[in-house]
Protein backbone atom coordinates (compact mmCIF):
# COMPACT_ATOMS: atom_id res chain seq x y z
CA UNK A 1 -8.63 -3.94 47.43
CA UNK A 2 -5.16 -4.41 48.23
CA UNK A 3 -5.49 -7.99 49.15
CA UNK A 4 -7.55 -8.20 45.42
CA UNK A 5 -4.09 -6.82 43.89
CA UNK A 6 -1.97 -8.99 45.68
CA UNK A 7 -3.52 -11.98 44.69
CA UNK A 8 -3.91 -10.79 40.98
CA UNK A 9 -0.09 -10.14 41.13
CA UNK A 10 0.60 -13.83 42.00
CA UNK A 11 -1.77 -15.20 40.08
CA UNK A 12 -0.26 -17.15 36.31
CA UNK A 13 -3.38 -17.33 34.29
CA UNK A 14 -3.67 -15.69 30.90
CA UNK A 15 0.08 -14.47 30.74
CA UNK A 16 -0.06 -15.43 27.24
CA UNK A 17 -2.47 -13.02 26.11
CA UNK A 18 -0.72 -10.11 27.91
CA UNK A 19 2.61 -11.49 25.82
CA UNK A 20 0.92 -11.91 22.57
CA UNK A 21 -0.95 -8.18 23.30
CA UNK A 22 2.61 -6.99 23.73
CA UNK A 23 3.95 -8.48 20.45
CA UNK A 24 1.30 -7.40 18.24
CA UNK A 25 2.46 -4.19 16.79
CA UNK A 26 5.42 -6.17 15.87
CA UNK A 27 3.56 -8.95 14.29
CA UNK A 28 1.48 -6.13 12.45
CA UNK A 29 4.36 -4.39 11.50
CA UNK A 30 6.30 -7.60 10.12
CA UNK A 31 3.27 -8.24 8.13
CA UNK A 32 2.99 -5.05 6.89
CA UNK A 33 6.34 -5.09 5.74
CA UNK A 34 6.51 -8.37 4.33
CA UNK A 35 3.34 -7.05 2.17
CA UNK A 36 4.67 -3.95 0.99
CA UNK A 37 8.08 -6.09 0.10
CA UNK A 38 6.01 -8.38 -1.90
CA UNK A 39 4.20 -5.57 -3.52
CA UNK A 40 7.78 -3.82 -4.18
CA UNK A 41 8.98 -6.78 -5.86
CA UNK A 42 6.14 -7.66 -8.41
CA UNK A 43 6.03 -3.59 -9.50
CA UNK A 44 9.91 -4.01 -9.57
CA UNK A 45 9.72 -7.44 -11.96
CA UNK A 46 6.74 -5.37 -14.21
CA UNK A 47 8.96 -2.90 -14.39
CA UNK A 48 11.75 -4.42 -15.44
CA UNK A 49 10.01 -6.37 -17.83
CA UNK A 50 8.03 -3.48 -19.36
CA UNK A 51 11.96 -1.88 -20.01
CA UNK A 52 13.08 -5.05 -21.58
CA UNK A 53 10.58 -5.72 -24.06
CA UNK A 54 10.41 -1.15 -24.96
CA UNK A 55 14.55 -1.71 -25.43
CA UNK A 56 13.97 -4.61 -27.47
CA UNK A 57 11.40 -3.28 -29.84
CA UNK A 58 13.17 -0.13 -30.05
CA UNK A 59 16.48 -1.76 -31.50
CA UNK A 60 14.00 -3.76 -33.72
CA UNK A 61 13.11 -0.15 -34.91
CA UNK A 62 16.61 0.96 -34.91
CA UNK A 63 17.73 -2.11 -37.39
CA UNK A 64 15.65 -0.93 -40.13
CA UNK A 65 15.37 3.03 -39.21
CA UNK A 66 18.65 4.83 -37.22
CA UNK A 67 16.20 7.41 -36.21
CA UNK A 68 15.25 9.00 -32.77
CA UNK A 69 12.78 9.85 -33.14
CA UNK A 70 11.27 6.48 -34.94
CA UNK A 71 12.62 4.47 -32.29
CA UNK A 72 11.33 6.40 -29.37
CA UNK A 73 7.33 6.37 -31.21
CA UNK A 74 8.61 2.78 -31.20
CA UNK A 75 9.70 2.05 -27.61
CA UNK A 76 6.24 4.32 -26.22
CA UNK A 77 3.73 1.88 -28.46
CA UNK A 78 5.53 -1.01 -26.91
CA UNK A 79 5.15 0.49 -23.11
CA UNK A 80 1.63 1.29 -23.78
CA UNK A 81 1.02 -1.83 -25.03
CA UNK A 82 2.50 -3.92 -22.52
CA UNK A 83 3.92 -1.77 -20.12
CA UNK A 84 1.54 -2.11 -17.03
CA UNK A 85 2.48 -0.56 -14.30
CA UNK A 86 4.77 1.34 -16.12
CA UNK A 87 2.12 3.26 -17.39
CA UNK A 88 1.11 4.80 -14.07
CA UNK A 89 3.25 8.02 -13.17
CA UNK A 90 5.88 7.09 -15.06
CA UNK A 91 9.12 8.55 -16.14
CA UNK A 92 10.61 7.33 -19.37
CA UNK A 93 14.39 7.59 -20.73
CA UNK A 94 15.63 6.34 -23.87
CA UNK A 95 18.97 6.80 -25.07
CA UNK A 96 20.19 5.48 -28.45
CA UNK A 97 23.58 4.01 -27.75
CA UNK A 98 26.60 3.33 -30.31
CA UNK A 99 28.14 0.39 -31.63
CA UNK A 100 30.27 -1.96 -28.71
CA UNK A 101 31.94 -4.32 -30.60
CA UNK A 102 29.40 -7.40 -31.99
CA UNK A 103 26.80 -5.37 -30.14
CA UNK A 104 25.09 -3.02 -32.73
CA UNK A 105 22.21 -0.96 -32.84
CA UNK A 106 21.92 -0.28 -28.78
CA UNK A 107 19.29 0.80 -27.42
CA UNK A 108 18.80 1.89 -23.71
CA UNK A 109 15.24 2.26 -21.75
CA UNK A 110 15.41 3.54 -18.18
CA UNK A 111 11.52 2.98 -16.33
CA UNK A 112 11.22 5.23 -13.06
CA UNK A 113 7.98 4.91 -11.14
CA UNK A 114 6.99 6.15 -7.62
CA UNK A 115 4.30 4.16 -6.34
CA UNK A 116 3.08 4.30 -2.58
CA UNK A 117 2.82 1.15 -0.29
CA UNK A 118 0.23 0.29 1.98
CA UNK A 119 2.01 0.26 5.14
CA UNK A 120 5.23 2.11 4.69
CA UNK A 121 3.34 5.01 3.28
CA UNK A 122 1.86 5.95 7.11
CA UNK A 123 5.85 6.45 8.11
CA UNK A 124 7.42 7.83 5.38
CA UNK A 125 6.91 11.35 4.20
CA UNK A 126 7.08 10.54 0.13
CA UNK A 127 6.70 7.11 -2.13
CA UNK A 128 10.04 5.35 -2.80
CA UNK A 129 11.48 5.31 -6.22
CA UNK A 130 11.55 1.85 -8.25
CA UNK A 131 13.77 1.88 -11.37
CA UNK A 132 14.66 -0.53 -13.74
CA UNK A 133 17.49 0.00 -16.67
CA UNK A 134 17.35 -2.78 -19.79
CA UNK A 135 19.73 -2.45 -22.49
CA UNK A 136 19.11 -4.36 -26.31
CA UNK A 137 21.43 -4.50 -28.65
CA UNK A 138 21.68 -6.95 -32.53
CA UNK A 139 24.22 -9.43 -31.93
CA UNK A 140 25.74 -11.92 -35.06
CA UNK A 141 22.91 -14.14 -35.56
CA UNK A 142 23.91 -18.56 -34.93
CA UNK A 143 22.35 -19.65 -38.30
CA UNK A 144 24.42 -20.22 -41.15
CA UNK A 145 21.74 -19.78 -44.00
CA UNK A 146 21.77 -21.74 -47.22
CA UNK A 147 18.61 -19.71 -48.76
CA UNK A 148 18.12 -15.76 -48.46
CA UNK A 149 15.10 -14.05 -50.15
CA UNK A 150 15.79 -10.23 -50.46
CA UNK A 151 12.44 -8.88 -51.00
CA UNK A 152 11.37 -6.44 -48.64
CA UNK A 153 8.14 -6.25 -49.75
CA UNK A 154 4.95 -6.28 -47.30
CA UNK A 155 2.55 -7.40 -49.71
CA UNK A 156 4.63 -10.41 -51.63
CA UNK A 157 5.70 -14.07 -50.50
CA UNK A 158 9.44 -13.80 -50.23
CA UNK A 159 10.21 -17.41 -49.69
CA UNK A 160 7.39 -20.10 -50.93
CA UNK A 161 7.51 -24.00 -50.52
CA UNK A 162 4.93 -26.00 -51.92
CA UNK A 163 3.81 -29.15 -54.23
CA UNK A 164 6.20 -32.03 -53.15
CA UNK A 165 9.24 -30.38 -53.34
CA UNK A 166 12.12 -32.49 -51.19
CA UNK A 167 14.32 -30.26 -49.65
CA UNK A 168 17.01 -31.20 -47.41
CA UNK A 169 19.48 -28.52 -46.21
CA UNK A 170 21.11 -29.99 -43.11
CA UNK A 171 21.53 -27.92 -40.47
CA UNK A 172 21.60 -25.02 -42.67
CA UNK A 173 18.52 -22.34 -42.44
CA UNK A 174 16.36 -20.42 -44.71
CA UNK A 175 15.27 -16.94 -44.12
CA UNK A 176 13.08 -13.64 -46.19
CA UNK A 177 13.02 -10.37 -45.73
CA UNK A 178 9.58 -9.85 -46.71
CA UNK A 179 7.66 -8.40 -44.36
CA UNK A 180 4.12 -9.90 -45.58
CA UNK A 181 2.29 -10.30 -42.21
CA UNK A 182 0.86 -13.91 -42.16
CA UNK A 183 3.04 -15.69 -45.10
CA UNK A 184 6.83 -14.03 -45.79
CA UNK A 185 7.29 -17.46 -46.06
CA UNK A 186 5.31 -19.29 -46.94
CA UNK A 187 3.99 -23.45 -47.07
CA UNK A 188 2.05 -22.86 -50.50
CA UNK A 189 -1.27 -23.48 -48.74
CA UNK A 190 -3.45 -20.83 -46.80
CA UNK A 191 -3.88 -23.25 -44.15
CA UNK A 192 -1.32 -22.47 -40.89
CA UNK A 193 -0.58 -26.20 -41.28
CA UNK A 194 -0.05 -26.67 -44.91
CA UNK A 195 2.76 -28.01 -46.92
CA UNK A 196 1.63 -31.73 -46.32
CA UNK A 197 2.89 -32.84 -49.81
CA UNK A 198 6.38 -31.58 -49.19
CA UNK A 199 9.42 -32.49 -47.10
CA UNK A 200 11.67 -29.87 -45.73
CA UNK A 201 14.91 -30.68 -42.90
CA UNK A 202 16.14 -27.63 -41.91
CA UNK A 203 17.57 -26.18 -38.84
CA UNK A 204 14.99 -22.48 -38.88
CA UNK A 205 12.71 -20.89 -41.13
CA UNK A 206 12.76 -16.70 -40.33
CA UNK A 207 11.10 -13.92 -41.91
CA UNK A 208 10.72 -10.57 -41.28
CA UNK A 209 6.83 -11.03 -41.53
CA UNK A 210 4.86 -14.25 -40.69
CA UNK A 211 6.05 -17.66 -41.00
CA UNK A 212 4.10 -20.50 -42.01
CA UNK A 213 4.38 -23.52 -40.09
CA UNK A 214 4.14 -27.35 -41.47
CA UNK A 215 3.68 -30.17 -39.50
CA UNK A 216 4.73 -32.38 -42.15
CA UNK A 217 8.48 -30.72 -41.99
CA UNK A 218 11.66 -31.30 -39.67
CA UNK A 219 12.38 -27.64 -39.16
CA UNK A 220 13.82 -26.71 -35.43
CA UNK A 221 12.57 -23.17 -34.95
CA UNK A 222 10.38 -21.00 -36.37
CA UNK A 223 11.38 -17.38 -37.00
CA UNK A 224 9.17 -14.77 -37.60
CA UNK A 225 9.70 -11.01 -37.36
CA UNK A 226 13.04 -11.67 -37.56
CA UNK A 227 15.59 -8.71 -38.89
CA UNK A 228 16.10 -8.55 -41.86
CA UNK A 229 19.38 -9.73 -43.52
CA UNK A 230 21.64 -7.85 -45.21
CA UNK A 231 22.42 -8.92 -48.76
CA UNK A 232 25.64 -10.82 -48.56
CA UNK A 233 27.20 -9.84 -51.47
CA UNK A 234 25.53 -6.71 -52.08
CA UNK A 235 27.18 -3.26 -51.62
CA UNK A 236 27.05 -3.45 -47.87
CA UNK A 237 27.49 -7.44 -47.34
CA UNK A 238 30.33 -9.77 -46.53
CA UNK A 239 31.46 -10.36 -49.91
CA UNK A 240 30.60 -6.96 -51.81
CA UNK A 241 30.05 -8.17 -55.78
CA UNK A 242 31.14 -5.63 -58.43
CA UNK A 243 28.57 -4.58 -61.39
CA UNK A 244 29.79 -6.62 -64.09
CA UNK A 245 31.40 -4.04 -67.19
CA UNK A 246 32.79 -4.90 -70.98
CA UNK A 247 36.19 -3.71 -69.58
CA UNK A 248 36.72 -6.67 -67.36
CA UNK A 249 36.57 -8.83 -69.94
CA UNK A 250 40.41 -10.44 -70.79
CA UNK A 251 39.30 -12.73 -73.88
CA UNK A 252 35.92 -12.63 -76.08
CA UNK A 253 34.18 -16.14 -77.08
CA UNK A 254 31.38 -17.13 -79.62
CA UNK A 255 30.19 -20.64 -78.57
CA UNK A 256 27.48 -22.19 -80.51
CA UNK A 257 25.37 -24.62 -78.29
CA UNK A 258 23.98 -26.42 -80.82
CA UNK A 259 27.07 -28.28 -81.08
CA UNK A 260 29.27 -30.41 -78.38
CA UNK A 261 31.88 -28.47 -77.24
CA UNK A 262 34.64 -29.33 -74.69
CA UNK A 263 36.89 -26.40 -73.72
CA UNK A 264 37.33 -27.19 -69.97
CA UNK A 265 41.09 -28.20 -71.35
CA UNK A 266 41.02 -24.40 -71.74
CA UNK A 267 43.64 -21.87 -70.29
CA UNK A 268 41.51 -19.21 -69.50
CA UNK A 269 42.23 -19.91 -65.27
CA UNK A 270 41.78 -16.38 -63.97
CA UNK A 271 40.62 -14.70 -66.90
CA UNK A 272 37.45 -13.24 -67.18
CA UNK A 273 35.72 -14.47 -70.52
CA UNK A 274 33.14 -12.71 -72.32
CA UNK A 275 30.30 -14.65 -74.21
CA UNK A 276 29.33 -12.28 -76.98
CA UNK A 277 26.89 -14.50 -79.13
CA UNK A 278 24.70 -12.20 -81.56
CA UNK A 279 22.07 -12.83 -84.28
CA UNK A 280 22.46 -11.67 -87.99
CA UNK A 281 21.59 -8.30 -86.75
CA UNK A 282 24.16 -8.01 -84.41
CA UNK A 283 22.06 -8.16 -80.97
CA UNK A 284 23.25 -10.02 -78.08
CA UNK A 285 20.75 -13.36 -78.18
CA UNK A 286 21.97 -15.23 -75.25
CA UNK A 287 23.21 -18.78 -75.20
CA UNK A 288 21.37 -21.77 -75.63
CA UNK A 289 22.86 -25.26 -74.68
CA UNK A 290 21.34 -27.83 -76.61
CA UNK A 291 23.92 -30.54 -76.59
CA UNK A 292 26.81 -31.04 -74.30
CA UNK A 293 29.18 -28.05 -73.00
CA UNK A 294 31.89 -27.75 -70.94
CA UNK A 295 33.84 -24.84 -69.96
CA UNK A 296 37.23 -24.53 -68.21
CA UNK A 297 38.08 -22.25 -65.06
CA UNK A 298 37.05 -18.88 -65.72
CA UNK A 299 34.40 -16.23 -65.05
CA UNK A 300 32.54 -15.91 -67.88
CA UNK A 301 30.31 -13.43 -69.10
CA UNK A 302 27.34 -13.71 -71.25
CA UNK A 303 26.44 -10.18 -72.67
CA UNK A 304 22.48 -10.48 -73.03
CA UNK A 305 20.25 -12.55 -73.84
CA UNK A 306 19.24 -15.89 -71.39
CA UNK A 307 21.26 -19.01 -70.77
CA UNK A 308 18.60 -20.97 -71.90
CA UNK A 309 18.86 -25.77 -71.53
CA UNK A 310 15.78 -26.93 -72.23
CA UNK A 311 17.11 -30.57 -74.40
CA UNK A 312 16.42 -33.15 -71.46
CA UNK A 313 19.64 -34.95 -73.16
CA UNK A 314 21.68 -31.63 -73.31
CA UNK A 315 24.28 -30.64 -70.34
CA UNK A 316 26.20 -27.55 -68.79
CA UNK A 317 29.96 -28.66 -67.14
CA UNK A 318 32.07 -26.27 -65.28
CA UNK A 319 34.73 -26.57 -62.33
CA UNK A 320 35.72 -23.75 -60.29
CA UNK A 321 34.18 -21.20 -62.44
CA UNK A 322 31.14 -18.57 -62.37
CA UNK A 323 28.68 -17.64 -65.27
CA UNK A 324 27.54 -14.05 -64.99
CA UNK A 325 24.49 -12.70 -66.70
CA UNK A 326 24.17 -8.57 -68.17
CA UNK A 327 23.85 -6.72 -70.80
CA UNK A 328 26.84 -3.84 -71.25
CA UNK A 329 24.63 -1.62 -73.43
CA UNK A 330 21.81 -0.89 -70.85
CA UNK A 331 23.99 -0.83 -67.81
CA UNK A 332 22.06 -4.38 -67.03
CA UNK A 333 19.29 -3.47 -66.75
CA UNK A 334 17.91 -5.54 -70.22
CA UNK A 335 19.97 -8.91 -68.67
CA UNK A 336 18.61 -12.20 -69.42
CA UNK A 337 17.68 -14.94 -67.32
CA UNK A 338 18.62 -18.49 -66.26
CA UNK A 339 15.96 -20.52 -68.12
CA UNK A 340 17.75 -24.38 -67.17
CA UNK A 341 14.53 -26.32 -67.44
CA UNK A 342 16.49 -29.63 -68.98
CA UNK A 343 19.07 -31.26 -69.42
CA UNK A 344 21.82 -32.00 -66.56
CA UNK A 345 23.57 -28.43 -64.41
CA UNK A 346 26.98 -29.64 -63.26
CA UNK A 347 28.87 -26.36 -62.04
CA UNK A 348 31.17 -25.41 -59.17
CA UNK A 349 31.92 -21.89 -57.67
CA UNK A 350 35.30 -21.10 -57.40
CA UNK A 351 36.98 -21.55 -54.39
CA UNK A 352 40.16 -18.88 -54.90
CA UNK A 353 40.29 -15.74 -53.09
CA UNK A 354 38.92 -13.82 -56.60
CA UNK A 355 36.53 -11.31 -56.45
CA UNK A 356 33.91 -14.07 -57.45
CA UNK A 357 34.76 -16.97 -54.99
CA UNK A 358 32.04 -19.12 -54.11
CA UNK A 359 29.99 -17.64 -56.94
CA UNK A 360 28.74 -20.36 -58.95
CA UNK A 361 25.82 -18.45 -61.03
CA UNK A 362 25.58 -14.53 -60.92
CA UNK A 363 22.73 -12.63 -62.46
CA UNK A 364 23.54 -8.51 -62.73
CA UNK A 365 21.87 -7.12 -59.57
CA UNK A 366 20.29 -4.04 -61.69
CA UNK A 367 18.42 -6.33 -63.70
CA UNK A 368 14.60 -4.98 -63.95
CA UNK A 369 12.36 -7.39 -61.88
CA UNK A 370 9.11 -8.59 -63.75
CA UNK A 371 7.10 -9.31 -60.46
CA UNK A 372 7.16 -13.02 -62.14
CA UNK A 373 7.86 -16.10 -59.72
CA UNK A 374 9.90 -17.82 -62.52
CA UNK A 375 12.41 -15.14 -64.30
CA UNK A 376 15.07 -17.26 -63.37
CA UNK A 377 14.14 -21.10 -63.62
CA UNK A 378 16.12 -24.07 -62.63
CA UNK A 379 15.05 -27.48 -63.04
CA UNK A 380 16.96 -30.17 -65.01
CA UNK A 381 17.27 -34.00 -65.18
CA UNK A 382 18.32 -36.03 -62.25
CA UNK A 383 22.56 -35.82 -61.45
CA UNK A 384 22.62 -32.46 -61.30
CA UNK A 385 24.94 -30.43 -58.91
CA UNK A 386 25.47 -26.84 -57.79
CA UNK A 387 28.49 -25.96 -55.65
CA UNK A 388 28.50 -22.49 -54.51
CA UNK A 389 25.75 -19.59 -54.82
CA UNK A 390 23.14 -19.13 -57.26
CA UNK A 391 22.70 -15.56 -56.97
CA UNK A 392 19.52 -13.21 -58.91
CA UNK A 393 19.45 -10.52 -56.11
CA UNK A 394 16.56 -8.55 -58.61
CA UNK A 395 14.97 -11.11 -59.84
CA UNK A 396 12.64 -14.27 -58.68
CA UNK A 397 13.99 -17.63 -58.94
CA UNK A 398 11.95 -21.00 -59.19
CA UNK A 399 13.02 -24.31 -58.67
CA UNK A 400 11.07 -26.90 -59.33
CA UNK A 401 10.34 -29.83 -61.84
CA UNK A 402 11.51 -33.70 -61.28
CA UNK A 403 14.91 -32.46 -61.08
CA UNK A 404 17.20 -33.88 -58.06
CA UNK A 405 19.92 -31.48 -57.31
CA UNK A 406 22.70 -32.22 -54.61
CA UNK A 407 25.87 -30.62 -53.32
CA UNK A 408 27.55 -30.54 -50.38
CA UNK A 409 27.38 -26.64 -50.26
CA UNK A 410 24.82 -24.85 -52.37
CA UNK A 411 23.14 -20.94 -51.22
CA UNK A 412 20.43 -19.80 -52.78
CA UNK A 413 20.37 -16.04 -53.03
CA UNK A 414 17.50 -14.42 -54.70
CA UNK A 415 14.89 -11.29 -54.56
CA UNK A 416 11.97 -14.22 -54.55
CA UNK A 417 12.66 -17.84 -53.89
CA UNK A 418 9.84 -20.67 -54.93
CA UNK A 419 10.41 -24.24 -54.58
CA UNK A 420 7.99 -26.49 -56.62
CA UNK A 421 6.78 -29.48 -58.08
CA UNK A 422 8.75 -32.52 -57.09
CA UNK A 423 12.28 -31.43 -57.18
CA UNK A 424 14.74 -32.30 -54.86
CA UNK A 425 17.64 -30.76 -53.49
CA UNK A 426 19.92 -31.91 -51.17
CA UNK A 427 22.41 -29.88 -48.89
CA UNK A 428 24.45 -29.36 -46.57
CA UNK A 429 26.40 -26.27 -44.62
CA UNK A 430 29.77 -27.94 -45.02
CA UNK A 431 30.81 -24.75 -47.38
CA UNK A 432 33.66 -24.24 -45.03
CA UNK A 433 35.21 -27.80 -45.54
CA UNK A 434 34.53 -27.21 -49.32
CA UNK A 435 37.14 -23.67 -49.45
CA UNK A 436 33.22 -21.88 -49.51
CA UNK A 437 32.45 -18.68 -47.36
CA UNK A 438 29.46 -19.29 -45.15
CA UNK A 439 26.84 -16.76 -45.12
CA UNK A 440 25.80 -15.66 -41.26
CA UNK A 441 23.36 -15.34 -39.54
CA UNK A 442 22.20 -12.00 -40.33
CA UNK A 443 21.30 -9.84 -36.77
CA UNK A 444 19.36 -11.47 -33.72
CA UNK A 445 18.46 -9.55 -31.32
CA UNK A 446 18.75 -9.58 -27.54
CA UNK A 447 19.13 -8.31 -24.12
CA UNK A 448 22.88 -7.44 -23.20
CA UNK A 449 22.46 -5.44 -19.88
């Protein structure tokens, strides 16, 4: 026996297996580890995502409804929707944060799970904590948009392009706030790839709903459920817009449009000039052009009644100057309309620091809407030009026609924007370079911690 031990003490063969016998509970435990790392780390990237997309929905919530409670229900859907492992033994915190400088609308979601591992869970005496914090906040959007549709309507079109309407707006953007669900804006065709007949260069189409895409048009991004954007010049915007009143008017006018009439030699620079033209009973009637007119430097205000151009031979001048539509007697609610379907449109906004700079046509914003598509209606002969904003804020506007229509800076602000027929308007976003205020971007939202 002894001799047997000596001999199996000298004796080399199958060292390897007493090594690798030795080594295995580290090889185990390396594995084991490396397992419940792995594990860690996918739970941890869930995690973080599942806080992500709840603090993003929530400040979605949070744009359009600054309540708690709303944007809690809001942040819960989205983690039960897509929050994974989120959902198991979870422990949710969200704080509504306040405004940091461009950063608006915060909102914070802390995830906390405690999930046990495979192998560490035989040496440790409770499952370790994984948490993951995600903060969203709106930011100033990039886009400099050139057409805005105001209605917030789920059940209307807010922005509609269809027939073979040319439009060519640079790199400037278009955007509605309806929240329709499949067409906010829309390509005038049920189809998803409509809007063959048309041509449209733009740098984004966004809507608070669904966006219609085109195949046929050179538009860089697609937008929907987008926030929506605050009306510019409305009470709240960048360039707030006064209600328009009989005391700001500085000199009263008659003009008859049946005539040629040149009073762009006119001093009336700065003044604000009331249009009072009245039948034989002494109620405003509007103005209709029907030859040639051209005005002088002013803001002028046409009390009631339409501005009506419907002589294809007939034509509306005006530099630096901004025609206002409203009626004084009902508080504007009875104001007309901008019924241009002939004759040539030549106008440009004023570029001043005034209260109306960069206003080129201005219909009162407590004007009753009709639910029409074509209160306001723009079309004219080839030539024309608009420099500045056309701006019906309560009421649809429709351009459309064989008009051609081009400026170098031209917004289109309305509650319902259609462009039809074979018109064609050419753009840009050089509003800056022409002493024009660019409209922003409205809100985009995104992840900033």
């Amino acid at each position: 026996m002894i001799r047997f031990l000596r001999k199996l003490a000298n004796d080399r063969r199958g060292n390897m297996l007493v090594i690798a016998g030795a080594a295995m509970p580290l090889l185990v435990g390396a594995a084991g580890l490396a397992t419940d790392t792995i594990q860690w780390t996918l739970w941890k990237r869930e995690l973080q995502r599942a806080a992500d997309s709840g603090a993003i929905a929530g400040v979605y919530t949070r744009i359009n409804n600054d309540n708690e409670e709303a944007v809690e229900g809001a942040v819960n859907v989205d983690l039960a929707k897509y929050g994974g492992v989120a959902l198991i033994d979870d422990s949710t915190n969200i704080e509504l944060l306040g405004d940091d400088g461009e950063k608006r609308h915060q909102v914070r979601v802390t995830l906390e799970i405690q999930k046990k591992l495979p192998f560490s869970s035989m040496f440790m005496s409770s499952p370790p904590m994984i948490r993951a914090v995600s903060t969203a906040a709106g930011v100033p959007g990039g886009a400099e948009y050139c057409v805005i549709a105001l209605d917030p309507s789920v059940t209307r079109t807010g922005l509609e392009i269809t027939g073979s309407t040319d439009l060519d707006l640079g790199d400037c953007s278009l955007i509605a706030n309806s929240k329709h669900p499949s067409k906010a804006a829309n390509n005038g065709s049920n189809s998803a790839t409509g809007g063959q007949g048309s041509t449209v260069h733009a740098k984004s189409i966004a809507a608070g709903g669904g966006v219609q895409y085109s195949s046929s048009w050179d538009v860089s991004d697609y937008d929907p459920n987008s926030p929506q954007i605050v009306d510019p010049f409305g009470p709240d915007g960048q360039q707030p817009l006064p209600n328009p009143k009989q005391t700001d008017c500085t000199k009263s006018i008659t003009i008859d449009g049946s005539k040629d009439i040149d009073r762009s030699a006119t001093d009336v620079a700065g003044d604000v000039v009331c249009i009072n033209n009245v039948d034989n009973k002494g109620v405003p009637n509007g103005l209709t052009v029907q030859k040639n007119l051209k005005l002088g430097s002013a803001r002028y205000i046409l009390n009631g009644g339409n501005l009506t151009m419907n002589n294809t031979n007939a034509s509306l001048r005006c530099t630096h100057c901004t025609i206002i539509l409203t009626h004084f007697a009902s508080l504007g609610a009875n104001t007309g309309n901008f019924q241009l379907t002939g004759g040539t449109l030549n106008i440009s906004a004023p570029i001043d620091e005034g209260t109306y700079k960069g206003i080129a046509l201005y219909q009162d914003r407590r004007a009753t809407d009709d639910g029409t598509s074509n209160a306001n209606h723009i079309r004219g002969n080839d030539g024309a030009a608009v420099t500045g904003v056309i701006y019906t804020p309560s009421k649809s506007l429709l351009y459309n026609g064989t008009s051609s229509l081009t400026s170098v800076c031209m917004q289109v602000v309305g509650k319902r924007v259609t462009f039809s027929g074979s018109s064609k308007i050419t753009t840009s976003n050089q509003c800056g370079d022409d002493g024009l205020d660019v409209i922003g971007g409205g809100i985009r939202v995104r992840l900033v911690a």
